[in-house]
Structure formats: structure tokens, C-alpha cells
C-alpha atoms as a PDB file:
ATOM      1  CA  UNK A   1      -5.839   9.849  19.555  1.00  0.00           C
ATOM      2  CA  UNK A   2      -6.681  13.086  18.239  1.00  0.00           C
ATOM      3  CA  UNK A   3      -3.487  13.145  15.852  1.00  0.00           C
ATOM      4  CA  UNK A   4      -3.621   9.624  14.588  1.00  0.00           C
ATOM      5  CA  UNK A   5      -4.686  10.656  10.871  1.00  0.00           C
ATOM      6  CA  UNK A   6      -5.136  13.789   8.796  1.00  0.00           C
ATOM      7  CA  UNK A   7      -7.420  11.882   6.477  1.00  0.00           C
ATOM      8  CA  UNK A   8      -9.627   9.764   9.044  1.00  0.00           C
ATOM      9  CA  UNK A   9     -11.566  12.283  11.176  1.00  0.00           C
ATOM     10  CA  UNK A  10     -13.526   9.393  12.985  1.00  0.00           C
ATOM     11  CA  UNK A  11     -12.005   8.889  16.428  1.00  0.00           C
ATOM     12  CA  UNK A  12     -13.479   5.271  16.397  1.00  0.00           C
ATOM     13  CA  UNK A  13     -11.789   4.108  13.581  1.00  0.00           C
ATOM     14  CA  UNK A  14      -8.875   5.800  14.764  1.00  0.00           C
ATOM     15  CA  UNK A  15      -8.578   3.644  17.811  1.00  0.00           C
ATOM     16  CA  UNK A  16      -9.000   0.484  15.549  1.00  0.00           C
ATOM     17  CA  UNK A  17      -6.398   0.753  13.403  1.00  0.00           C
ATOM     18  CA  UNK A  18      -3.888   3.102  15.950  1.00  0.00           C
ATOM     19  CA  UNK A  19      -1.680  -0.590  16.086  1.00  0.00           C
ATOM     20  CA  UNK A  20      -1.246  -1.012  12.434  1.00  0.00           C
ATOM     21  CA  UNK A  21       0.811   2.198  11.733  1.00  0.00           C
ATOM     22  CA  UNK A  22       3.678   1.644   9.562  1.00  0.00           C
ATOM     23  CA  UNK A  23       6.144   2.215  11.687  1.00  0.00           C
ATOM     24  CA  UNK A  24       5.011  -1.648  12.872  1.00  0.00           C
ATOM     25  CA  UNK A  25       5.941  -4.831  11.494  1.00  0.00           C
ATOM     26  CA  UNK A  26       2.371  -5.518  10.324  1.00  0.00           C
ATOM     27  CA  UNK A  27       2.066  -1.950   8.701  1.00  0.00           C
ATOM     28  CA  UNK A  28       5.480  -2.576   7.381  1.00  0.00           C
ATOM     29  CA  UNK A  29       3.963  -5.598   5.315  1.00  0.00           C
ATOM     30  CA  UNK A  30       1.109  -4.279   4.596  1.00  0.00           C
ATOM     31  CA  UNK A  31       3.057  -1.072   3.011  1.00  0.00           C
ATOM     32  CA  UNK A  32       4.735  -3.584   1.276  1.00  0.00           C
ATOM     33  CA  UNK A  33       1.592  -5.496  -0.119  1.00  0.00           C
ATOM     34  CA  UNK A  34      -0.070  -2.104  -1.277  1.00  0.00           C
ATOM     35  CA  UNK A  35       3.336  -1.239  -3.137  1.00  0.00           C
ATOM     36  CA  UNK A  36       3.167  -4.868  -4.943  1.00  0.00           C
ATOM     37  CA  UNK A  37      -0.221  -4.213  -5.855  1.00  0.00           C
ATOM     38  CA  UNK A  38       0.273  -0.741  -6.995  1.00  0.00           C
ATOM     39  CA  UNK A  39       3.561  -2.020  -9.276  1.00  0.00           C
ATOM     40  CA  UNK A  40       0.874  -4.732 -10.743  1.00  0.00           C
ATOM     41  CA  UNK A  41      -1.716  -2.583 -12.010  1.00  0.00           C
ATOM     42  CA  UNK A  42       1.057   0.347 -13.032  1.00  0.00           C
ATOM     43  CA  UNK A  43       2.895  -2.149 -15.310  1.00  0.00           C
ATOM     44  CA  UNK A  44      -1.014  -3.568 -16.593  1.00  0.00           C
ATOM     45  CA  UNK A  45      -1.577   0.081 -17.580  1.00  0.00           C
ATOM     46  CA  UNK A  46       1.266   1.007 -19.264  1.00  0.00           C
ATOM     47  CA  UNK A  47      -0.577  -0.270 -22.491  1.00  0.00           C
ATOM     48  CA  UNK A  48      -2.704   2.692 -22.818  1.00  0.00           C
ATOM     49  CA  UNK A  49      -2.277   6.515 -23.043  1.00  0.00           C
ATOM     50  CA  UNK A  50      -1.405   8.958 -21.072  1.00  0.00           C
ATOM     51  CA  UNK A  51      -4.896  10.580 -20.796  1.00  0.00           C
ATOM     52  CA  UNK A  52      -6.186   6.832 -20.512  1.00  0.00           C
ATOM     53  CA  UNK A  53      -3.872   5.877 -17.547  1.00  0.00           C
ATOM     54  CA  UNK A  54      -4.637   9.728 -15.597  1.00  0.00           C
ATOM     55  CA  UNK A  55      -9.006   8.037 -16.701  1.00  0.00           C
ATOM     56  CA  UNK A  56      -7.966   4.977 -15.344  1.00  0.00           C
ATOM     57  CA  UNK A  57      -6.563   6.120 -12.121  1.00  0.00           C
ATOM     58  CA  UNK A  58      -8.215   8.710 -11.598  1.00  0.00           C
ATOM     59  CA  UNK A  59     -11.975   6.500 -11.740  1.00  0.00           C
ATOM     60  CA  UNK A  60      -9.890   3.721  -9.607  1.00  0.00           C
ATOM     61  CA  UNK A  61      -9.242   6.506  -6.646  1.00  0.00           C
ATOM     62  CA  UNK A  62     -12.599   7.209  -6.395  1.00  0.00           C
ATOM     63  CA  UNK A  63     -13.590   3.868  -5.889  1.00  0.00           C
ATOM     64  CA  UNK A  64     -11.294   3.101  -3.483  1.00  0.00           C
ATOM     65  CA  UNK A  65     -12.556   5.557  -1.644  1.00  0.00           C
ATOM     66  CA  UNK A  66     -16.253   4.559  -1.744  1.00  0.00           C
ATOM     67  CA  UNK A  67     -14.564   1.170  -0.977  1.00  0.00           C
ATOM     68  CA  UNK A  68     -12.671   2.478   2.172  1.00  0.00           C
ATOM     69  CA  UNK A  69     -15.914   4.226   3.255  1.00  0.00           C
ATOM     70  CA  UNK A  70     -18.398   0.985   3.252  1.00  0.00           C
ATOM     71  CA  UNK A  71     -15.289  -0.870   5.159  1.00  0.00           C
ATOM     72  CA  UNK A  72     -14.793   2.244   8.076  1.00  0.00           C
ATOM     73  CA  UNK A  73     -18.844   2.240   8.246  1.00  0.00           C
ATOM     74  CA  UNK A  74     -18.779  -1.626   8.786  1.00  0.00           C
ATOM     75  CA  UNK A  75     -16.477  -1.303  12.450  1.00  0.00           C
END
């Protein structure tokens, strides 16, 4: 379990997700959901500059990662 993730250190969470890896058919569609969701707010931002988009993004990421923190703490 130790080599599950380079980005998730917590061996808890590692165990809870180990059966969603994309090499599975429900990692496969969720892959597949994040890349339709990623193509949706890509084509929503190609409206605004260059600097504006890497602003955009780069605020988004950090979110998501806040986001992804609250939903590990909550297993």
C-alpha cells in the first residue's frame, strides 16, 4: 500500500480508494468524466486572455485542492 500514490501520503485514504485506479472500469469512467469536465470549462475560458486563463486556473487548482483536502479529512 505503500506505493499506491506519490501525491496522497495518507495510508488510510490510500486503502479507500486502492479499487478505483484507472486501470479499472470505474476509474476508466471516472477519467473520462474529469476529461469532459476539464474540455467544459477549457472551451468556457477561451474568452479571456492568456494571463486571465493561467489567473483562472491557476486560483481553480488551489481550490481543488482545499476541496480534495476537506473530502480525504471527511473518510
Amino acid at each position: 500500500m505503500d506505493n499506491l500514490s506519490d501525491k496522497n501520503r495518507n495510508p488510510e485514504i490510500q486503502a479507500k480508494i486502492a479499487g478505483i485506479g484507472y486501470l479499472s472500469p470505474h476509474g476508466e469512467a471516472l477519467m473520462e468524466i474529469a476529461k469532459a469536465e476539464l474540455a467544459f470549462i477549457y472551451e468556457n475560458l477561451k474568452s479571456y486572455s492568456q494571463n486571465e486563463q493561467i489567473f483562472i486556473l491557476d486560483y481553480m487548482s488551489s481550490e481543488m485542492n482545499w476541496r480534495t483536502t476537506e473530502i480525504e479529512d471527511g473518510l
